[in-house]
PDB file of N, CA and C in Angstrom:
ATOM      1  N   UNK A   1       9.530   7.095   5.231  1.00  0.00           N
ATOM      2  CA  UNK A   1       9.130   6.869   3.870  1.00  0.00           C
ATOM      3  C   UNK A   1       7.989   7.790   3.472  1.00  0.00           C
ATOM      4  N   UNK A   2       7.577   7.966   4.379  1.00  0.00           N
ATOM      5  CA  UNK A   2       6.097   8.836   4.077  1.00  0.00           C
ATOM      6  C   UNK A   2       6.002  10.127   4.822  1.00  0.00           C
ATOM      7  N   UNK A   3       6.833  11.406   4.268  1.00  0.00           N
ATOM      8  CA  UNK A   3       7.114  12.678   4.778  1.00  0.00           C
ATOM      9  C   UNK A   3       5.946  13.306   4.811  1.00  0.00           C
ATOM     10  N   UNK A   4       4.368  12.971   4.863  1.00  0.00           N
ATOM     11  CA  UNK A   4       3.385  13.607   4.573  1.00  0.00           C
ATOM     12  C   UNK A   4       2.748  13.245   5.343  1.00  0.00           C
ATOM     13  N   UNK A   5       3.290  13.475   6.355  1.00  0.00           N
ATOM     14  CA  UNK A   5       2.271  13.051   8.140  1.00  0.00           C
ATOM     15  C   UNK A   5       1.315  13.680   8.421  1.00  0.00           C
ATOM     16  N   UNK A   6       0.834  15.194   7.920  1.00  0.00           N
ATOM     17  CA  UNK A   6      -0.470  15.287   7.546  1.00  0.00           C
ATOM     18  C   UNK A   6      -1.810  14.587   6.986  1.00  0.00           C
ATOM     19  N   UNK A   7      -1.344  13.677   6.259  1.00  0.00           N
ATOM     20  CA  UNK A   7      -2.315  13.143   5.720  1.00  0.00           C
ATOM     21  C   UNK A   7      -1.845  11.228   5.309  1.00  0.00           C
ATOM     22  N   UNK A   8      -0.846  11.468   5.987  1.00  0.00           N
ATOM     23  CA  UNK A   8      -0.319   9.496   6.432  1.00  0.00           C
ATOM     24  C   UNK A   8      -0.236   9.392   7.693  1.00  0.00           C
ATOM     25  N   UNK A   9      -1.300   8.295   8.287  1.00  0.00           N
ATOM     26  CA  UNK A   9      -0.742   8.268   9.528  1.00  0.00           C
ATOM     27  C   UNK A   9      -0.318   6.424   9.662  1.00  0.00           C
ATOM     28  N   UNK A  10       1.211   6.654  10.591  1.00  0.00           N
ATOM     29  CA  UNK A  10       1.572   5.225   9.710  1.00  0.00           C
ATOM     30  C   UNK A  10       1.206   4.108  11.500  1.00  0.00           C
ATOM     31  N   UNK A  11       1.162   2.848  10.786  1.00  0.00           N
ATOM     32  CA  UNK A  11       0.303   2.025  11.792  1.00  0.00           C
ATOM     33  C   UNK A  11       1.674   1.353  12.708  1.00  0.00           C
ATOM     34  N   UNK A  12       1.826   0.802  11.542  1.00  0.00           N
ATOM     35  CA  UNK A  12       3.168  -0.268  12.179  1.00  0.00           C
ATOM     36  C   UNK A  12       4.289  -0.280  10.852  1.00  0.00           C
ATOM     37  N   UNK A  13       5.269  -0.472  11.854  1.00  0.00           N
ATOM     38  CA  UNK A  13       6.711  -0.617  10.645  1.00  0.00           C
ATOM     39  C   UNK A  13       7.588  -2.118  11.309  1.00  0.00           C
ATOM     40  N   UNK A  14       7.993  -2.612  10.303  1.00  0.00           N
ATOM     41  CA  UNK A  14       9.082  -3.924  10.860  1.00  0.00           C
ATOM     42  C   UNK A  14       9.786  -4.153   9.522  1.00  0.00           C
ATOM     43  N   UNK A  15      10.576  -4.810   9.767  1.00  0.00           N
ATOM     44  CA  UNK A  15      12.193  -5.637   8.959  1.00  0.00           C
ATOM     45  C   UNK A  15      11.187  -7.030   8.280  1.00  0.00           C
ATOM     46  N   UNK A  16      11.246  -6.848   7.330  1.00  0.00           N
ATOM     47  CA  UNK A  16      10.982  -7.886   7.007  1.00  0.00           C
ATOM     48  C   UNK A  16      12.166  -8.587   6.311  1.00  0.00           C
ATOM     49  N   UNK A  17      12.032 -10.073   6.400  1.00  0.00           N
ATOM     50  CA  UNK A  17      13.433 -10.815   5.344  1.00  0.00           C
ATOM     51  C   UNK A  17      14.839 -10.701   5.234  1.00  0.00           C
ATOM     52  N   UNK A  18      15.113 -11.360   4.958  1.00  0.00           N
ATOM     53  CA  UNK A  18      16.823 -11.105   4.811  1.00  0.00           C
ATOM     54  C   UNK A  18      17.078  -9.844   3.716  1.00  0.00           C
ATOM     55  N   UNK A  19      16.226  -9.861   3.014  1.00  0.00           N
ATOM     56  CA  UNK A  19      16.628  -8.637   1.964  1.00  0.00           C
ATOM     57  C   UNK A  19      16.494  -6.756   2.701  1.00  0.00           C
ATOM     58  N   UNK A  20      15.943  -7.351   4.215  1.00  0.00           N
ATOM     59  CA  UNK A  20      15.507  -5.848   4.588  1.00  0.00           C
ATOM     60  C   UNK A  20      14.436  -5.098   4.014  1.00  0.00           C
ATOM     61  N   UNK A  21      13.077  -5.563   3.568  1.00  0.00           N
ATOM     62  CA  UNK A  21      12.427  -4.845   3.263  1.00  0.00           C
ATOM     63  C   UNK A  21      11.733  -4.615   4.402  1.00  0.00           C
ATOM     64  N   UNK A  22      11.553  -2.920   4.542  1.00  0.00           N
ATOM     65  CA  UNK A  22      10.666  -2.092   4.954  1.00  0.00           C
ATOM     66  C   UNK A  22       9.487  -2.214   4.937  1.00  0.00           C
ATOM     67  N   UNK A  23       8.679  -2.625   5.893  1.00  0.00           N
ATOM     68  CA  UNK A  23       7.397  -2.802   5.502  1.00  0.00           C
ATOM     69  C   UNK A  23       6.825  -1.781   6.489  1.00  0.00           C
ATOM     70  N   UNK A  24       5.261  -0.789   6.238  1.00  0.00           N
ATOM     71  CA  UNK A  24       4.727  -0.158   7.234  1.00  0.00           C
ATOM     72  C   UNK A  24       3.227  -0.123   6.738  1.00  0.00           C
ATOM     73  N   UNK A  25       2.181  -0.496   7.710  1.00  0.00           N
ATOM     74  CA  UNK A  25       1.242  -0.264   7.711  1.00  0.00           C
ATOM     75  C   UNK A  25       0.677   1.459   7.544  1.00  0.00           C
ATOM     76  N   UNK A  26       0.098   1.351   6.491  1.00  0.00           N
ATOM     77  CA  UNK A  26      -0.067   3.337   6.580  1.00  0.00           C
ATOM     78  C   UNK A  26      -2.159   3.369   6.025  1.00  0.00           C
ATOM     79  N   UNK A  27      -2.290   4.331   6.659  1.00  0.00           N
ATOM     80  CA  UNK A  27      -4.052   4.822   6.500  1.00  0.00           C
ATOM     81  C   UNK A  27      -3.969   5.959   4.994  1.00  0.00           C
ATOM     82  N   UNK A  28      -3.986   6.326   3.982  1.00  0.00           N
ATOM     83  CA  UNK A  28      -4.617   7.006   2.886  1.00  0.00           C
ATOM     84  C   UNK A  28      -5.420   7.371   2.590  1.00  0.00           C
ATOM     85  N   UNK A  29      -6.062   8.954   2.980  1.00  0.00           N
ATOM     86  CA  UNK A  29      -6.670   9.444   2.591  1.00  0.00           C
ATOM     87  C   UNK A  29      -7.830   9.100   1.385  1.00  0.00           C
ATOM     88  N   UNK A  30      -8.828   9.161   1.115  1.00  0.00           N
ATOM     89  CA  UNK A  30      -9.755   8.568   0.291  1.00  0.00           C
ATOM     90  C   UNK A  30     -11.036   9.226   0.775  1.00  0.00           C
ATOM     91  N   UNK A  31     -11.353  10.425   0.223  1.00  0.00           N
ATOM     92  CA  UNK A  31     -12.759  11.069   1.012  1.00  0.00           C
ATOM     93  C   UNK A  31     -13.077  11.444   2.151  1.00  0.00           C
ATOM     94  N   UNK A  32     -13.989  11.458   2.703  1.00  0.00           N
ATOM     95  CA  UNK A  32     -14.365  11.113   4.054  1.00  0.00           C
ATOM     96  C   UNK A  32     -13.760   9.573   4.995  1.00  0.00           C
ATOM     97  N   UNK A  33     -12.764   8.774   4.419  1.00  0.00           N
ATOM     98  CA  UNK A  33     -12.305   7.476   4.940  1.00  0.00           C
ATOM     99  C   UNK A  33     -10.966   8.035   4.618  1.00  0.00           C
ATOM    100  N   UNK A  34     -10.299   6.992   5.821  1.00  0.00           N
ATOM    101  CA  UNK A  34      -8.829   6.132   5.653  1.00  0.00           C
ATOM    102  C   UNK A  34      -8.874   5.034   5.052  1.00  0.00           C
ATOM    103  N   UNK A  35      -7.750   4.676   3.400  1.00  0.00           N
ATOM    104  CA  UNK A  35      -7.816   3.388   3.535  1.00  0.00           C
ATOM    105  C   UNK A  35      -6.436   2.570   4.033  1.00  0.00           C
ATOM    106  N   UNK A  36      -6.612   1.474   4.592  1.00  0.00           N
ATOM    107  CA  UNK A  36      -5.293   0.929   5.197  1.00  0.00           C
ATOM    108  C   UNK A  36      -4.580   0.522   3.713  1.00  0.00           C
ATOM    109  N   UNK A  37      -3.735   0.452   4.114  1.00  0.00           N
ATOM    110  CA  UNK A  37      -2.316  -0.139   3.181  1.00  0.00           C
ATOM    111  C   UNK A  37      -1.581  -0.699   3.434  1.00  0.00           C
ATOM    112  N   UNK A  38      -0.333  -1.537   2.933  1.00  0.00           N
ATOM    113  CA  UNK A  38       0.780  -1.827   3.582  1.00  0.00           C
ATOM    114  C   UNK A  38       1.848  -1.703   2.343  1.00  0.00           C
ATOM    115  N   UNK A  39       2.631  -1.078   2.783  1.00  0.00           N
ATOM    116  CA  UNK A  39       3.433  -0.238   1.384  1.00  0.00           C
ATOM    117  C   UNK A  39       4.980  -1.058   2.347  1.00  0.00           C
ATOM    118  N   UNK A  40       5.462  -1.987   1.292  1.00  0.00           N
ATOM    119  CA  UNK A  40       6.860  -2.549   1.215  1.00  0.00           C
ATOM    120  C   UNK A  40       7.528  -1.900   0.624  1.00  0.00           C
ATOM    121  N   UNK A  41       8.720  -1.380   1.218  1.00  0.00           N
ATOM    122  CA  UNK A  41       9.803  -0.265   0.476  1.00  0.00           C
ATOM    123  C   UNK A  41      11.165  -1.453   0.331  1.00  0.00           C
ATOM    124  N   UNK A  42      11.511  -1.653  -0.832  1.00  0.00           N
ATOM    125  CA  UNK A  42      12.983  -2.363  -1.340  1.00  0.00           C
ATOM    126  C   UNK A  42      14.121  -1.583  -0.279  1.00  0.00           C
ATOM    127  N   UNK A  43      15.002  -2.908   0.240  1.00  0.00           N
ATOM    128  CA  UNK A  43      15.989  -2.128   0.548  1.00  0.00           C
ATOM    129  C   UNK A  43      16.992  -1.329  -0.371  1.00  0.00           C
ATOM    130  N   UNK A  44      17.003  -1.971  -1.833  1.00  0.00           N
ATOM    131  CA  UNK A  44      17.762  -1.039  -2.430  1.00  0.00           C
ATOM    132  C   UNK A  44      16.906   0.246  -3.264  1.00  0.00           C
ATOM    133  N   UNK A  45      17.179   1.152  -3.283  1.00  0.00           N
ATOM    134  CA  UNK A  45      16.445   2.274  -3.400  1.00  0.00           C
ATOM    135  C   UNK A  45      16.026   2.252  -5.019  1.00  0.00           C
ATOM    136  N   UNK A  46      15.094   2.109  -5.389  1.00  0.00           N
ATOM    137  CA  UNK A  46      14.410   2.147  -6.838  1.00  0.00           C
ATOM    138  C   UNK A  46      12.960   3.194  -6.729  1.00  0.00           C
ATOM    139  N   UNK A  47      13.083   3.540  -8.370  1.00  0.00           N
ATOM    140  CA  UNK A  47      11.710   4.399  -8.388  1.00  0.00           C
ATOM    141  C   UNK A  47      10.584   3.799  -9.316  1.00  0.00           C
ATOM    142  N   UNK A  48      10.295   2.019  -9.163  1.00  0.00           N
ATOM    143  CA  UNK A  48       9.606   1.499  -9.707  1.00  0.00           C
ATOM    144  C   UNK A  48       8.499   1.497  -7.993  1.00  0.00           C
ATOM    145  N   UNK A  49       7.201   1.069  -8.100  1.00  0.00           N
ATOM    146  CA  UNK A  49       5.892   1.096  -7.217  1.00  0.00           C
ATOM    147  C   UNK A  49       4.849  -0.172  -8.125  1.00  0.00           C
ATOM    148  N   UNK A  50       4.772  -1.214  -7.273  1.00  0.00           N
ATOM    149  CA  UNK A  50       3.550  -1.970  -7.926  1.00  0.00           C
ATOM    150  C   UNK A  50       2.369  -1.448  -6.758  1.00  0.00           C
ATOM    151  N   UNK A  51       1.246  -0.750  -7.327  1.00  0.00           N
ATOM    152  CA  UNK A  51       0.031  -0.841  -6.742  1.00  0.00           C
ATOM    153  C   UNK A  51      -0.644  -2.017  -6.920  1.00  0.00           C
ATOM    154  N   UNK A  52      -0.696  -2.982  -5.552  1.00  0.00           N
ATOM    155  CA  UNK A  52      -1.794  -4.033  -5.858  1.00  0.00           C
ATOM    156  C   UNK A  52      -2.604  -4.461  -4.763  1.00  0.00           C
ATOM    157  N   UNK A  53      -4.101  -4.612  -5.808  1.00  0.00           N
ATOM    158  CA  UNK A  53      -5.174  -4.869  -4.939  1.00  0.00           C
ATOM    159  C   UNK A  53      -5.314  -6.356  -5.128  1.00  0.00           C
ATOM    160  N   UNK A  54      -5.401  -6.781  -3.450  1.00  0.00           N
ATOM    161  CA  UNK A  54      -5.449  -8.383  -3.628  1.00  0.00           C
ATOM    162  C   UNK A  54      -7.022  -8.959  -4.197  1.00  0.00           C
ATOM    163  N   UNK A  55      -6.981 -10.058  -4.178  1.00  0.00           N
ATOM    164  CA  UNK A  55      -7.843 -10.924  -5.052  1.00  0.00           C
ATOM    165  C   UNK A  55      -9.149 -10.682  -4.001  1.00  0.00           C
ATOM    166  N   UNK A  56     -10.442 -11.497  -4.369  1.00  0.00           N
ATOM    167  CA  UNK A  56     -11.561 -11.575  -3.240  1.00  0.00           C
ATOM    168  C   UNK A  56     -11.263 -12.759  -2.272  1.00  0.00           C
ATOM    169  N   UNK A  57     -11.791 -12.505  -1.114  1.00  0.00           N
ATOM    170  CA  UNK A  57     -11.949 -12.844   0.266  1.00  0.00           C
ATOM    171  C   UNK A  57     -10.559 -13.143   0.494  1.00  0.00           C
ATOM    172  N   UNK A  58      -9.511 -12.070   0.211  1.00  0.00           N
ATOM    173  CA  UNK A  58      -8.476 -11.800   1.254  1.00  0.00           C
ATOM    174  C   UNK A  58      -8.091 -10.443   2.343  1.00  0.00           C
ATOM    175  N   UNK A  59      -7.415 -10.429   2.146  1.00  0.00           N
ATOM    176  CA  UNK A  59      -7.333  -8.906   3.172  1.00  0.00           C
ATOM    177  C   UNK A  59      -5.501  -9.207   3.063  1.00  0.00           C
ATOM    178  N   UNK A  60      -4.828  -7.671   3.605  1.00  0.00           N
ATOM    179  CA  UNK A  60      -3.534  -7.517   3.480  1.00  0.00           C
ATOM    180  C   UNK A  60      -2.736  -8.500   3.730  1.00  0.00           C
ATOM    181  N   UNK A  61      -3.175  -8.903   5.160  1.00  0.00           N
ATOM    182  CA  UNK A  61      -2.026  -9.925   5.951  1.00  0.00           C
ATOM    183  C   UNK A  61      -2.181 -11.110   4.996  1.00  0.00           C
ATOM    184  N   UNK A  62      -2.874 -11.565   4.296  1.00  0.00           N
ATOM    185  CA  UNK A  62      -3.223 -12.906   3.108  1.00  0.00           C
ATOM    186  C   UNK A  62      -2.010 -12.605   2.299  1.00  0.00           C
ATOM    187  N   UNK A  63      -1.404 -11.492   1.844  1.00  0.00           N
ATOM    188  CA  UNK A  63      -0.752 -10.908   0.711  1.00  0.00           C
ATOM    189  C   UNK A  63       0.713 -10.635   1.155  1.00  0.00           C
ATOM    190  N   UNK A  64       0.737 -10.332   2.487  1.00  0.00           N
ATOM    191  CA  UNK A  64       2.071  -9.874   2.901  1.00  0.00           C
ATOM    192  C   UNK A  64       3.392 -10.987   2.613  1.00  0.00           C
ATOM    193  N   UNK A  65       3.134 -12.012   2.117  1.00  0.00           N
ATOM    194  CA  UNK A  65       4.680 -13.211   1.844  1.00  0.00           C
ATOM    195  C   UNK A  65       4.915 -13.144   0.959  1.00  0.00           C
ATOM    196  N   UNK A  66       3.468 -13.200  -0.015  1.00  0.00           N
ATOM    197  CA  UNK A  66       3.783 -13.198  -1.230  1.00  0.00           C
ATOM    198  C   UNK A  66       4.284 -11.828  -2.398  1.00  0.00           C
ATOM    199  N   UNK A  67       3.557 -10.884  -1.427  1.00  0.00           N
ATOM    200  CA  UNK A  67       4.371  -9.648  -1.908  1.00  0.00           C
ATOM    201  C   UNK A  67       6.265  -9.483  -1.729  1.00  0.00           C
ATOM    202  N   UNK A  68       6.121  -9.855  -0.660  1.00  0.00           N
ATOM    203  CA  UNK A  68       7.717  -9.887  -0.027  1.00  0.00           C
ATOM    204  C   UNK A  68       8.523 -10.239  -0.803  1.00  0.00           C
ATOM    205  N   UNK A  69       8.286 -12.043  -1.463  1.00  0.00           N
ATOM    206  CA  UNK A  69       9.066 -12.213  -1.953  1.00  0.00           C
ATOM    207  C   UNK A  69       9.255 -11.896  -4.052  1.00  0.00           C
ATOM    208  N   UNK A  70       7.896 -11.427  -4.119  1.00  0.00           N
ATOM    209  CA  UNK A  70       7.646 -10.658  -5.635  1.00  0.00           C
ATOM    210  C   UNK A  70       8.772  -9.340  -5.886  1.00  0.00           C
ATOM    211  N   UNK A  71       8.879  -8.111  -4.314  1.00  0.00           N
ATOM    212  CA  UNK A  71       9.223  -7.755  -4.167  1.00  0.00           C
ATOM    213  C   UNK A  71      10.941  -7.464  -4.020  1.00  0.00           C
ATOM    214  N   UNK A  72      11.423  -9.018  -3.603  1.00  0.00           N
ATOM    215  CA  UNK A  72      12.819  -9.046  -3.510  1.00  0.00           C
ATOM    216  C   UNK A  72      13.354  -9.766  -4.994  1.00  0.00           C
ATOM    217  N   UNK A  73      12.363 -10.718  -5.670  1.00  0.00           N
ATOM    218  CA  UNK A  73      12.556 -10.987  -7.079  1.00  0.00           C
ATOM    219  C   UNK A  73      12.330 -10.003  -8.227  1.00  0.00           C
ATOM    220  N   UNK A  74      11.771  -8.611  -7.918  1.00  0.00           N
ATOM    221  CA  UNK A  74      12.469  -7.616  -9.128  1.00  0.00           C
ATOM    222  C   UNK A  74      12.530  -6.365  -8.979  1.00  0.00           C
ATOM    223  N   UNK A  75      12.766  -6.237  -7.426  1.00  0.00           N
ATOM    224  CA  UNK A  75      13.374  -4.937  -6.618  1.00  0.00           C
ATOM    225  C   UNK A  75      12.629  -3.956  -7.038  1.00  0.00           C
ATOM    226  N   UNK A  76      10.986  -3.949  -7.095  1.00  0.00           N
ATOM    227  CA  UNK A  76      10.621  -2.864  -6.465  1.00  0.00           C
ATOM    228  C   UNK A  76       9.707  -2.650  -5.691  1.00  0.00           C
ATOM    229  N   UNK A  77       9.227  -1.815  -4.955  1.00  0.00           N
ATOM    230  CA  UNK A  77       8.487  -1.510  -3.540  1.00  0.00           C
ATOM    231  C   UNK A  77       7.268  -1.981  -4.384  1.00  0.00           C
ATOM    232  N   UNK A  78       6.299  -1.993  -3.534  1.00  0.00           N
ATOM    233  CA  UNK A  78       5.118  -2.707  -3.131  1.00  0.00           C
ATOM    234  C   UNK A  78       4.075  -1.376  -2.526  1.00  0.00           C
ATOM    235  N   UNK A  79       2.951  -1.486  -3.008  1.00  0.00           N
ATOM    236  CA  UNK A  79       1.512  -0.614  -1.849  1.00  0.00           C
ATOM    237  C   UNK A  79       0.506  -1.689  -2.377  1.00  0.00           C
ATOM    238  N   UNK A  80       0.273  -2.398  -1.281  1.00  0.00           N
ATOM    239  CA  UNK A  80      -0.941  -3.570  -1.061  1.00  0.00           C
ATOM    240  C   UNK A  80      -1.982  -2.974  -0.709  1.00  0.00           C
ATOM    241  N   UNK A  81      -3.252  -2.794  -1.503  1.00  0.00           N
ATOM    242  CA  UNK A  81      -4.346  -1.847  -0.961  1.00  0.00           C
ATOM    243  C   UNK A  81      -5.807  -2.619  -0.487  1.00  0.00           C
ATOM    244  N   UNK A  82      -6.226  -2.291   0.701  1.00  0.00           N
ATOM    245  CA  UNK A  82      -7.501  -2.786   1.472  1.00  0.00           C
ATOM    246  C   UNK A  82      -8.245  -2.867   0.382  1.00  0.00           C
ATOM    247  N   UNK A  83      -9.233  -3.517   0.807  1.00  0.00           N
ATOM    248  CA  UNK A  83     -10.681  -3.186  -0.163  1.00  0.00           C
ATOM    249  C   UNK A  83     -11.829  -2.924   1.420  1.00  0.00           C
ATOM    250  N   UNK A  84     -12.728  -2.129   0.806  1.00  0.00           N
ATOM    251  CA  UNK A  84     -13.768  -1.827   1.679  1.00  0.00           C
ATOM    252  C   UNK A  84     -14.336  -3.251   2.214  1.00  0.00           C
ATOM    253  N   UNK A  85     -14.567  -3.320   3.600  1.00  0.00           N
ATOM    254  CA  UNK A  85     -15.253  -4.262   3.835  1.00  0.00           C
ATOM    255  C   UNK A  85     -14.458  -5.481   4.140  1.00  0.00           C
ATOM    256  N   UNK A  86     -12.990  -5.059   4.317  1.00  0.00           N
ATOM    257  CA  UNK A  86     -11.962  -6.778   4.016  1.00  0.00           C
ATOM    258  C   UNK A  86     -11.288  -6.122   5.074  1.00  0.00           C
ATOM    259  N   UNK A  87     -10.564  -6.821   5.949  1.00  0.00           N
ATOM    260  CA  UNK A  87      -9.689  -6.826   7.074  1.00  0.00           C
ATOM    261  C   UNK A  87     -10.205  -5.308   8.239  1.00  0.00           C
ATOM    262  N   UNK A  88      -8.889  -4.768   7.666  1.00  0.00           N
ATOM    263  CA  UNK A  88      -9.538  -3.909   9.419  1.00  0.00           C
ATOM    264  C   UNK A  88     -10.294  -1.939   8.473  1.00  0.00           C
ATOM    265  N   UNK A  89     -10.209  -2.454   7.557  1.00  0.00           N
ATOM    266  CA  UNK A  89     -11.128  -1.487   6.233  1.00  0.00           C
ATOM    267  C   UNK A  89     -12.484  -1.065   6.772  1.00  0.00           C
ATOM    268  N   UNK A  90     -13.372  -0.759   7.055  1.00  0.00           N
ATOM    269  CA  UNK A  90     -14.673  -0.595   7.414  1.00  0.00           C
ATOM    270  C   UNK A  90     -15.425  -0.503   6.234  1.00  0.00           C
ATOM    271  N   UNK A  91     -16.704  -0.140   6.453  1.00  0.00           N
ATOM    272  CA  UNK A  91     -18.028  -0.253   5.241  1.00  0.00           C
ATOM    273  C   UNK A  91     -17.976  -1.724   4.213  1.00  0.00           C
ATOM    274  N   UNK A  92     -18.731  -1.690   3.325  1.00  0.00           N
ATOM    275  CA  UNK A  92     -18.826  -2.490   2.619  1.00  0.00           C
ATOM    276  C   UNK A  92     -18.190  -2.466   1.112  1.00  0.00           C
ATOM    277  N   UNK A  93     -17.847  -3.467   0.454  1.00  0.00           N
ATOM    278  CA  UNK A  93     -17.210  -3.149  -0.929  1.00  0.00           C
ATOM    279  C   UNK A  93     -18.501  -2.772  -1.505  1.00  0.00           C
ATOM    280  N   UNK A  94     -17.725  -1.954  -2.230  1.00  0.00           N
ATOM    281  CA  UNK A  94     -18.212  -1.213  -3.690  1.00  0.00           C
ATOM    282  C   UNK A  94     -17.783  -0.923  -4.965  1.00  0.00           C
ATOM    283  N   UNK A  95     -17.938  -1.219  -6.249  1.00  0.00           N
ATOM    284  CA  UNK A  95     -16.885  -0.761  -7.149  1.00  0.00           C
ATOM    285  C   UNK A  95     -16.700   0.771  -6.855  1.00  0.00           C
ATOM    286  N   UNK A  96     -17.880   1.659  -6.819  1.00  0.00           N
ATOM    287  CA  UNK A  96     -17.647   3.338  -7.565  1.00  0.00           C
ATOM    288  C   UNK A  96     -16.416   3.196  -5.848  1.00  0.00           C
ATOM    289  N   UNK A  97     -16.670   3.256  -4.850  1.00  0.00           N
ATOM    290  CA  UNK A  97     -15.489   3.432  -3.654  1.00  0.00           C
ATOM    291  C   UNK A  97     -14.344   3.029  -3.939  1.00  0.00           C
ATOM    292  N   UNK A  98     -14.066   1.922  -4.460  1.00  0.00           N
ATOM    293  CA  UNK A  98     -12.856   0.774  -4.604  1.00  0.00           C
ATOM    294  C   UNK A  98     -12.045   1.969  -6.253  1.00  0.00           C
ATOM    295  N   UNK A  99     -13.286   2.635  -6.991  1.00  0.00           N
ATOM    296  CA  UNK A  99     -12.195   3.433  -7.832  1.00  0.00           C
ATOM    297  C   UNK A  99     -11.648   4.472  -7.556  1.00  0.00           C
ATOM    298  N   UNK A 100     -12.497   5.442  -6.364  1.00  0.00           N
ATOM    299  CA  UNK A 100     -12.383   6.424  -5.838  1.00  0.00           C
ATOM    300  C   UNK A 100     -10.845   6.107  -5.088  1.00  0.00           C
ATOM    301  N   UNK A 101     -10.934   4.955  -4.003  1.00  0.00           N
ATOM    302  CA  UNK A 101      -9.721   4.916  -3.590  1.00  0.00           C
ATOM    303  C   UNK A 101      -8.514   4.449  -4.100  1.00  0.00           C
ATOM    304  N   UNK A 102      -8.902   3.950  -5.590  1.00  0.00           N
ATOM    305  CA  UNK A 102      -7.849   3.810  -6.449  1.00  0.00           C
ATOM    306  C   UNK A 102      -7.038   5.053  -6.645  1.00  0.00           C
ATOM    307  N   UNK A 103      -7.940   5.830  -7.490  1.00  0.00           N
ATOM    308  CA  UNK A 103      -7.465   7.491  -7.968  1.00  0.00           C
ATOM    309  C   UNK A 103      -6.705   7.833  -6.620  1.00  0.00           C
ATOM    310  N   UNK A 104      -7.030   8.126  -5.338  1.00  0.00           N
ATOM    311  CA  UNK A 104      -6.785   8.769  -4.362  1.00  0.00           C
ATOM    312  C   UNK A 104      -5.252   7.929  -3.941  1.00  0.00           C
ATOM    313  N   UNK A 105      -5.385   6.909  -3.971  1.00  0.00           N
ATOM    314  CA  UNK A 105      -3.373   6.228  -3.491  1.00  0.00           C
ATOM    315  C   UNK A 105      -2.518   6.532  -4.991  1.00  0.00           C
ATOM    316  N   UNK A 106      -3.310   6.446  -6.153  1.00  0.00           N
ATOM    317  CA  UNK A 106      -2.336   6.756  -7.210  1.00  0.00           C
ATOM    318  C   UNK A 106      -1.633   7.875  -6.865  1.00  0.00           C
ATOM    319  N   UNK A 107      -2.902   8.917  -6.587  1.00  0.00           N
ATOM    320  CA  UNK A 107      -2.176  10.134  -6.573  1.00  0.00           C
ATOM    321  C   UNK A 107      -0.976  10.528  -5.525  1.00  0.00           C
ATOM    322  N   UNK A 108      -1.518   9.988  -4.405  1.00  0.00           N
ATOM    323  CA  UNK A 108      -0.881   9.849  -3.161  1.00  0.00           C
ATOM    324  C   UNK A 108       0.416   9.093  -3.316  1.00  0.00           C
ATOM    325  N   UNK A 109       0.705   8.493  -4.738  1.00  0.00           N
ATOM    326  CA  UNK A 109       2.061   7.794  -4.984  1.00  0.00           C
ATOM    327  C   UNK A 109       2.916   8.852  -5.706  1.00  0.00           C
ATOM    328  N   UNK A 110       2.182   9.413  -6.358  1.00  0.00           N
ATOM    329  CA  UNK A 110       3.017  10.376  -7.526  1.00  0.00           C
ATOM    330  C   UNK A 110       3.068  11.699  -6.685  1.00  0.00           C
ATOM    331  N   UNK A 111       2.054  12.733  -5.219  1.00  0.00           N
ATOM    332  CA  UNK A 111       2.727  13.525  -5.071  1.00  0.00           C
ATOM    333  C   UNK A 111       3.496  13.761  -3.834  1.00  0.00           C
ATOM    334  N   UNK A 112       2.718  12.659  -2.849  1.00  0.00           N
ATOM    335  CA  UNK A 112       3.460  12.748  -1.633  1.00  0.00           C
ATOM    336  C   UNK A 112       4.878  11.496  -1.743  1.00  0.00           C
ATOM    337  N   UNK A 113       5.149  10.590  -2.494  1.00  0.00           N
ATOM    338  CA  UNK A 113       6.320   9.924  -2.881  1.00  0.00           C
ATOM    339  C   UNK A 113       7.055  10.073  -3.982  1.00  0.00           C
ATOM    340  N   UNK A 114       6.469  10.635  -4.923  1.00  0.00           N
ATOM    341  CA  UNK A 114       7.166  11.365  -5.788  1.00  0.00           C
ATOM    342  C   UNK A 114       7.442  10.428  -7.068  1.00  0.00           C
ATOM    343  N   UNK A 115       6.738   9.219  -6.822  1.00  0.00           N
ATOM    344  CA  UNK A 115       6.524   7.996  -8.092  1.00  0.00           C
ATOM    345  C   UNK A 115       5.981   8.720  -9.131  1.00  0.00           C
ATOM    346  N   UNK A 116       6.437   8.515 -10.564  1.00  0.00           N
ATOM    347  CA  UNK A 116       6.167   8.970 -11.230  1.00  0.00           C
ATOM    348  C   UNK A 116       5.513   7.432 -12.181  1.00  0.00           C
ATOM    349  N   UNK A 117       4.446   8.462 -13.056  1.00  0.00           N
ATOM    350  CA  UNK A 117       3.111   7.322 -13.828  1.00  0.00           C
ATOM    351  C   UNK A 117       3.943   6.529 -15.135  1.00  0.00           C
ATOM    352  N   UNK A 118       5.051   6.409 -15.296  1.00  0.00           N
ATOM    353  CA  UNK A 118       5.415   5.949 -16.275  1.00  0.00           C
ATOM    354  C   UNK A 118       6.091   4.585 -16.222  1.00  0.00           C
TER     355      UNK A 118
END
């Protein structure tokens, strides 16, 4: 899913659900940091992407069911994004970081996956 192994390095991959979604832990570029992710790919192939950052005092694995099944109710992939300071993320939250690594996975959606902003 992520032909840009230069600058994705992916953690873990598994089957999730009866619907077959793809799920893989992947690190994203963001400055001087990696941020973790977990990007759910639909088994049926669509070019819709929800970027979402979970709520406070969760972290990915909090998010991973409920994405799953958001995901199989309107078929499209998923990128669940860390926040500084929450699960296996390092440093502390910050807004100006938390926008920085916003900009940096957007982009990382539109040129290394080829999602387009519309």
């Amino acid at each position: 899913f992520f032909n840009d192994t230069a600058t994705t390095e992916i953690y873990t991959r598994s089957i999730v659900g009866s619907v077959r979604c793809v799920q893989e832990t992947v690190f994203i570029p963001s400055e001087d940091r990696k941020v973790p992710c977990l990007y759910k790919q639909h088994s049926i192939k669509t070019s819709k992407v929800l970027l979402y950052f979970h709520g406070n005092a969760e972290d990915l694995g909090c998010n991973e069911e409920l994405m799953e099944i958001f995901s199989r109710a309107t078929g499209m992939n998923i990128m669940i994004v860390e926040f500084p300071g929450y699960g296996i993320y390092k440093g502390s939250p910050n807004e100006p970081q938390i926008l920085k690594d916003a900009e940096n996975i957007f982009d990382h959606l539109k040129t290394c996956l080829l999602y387009t902003s519309d």
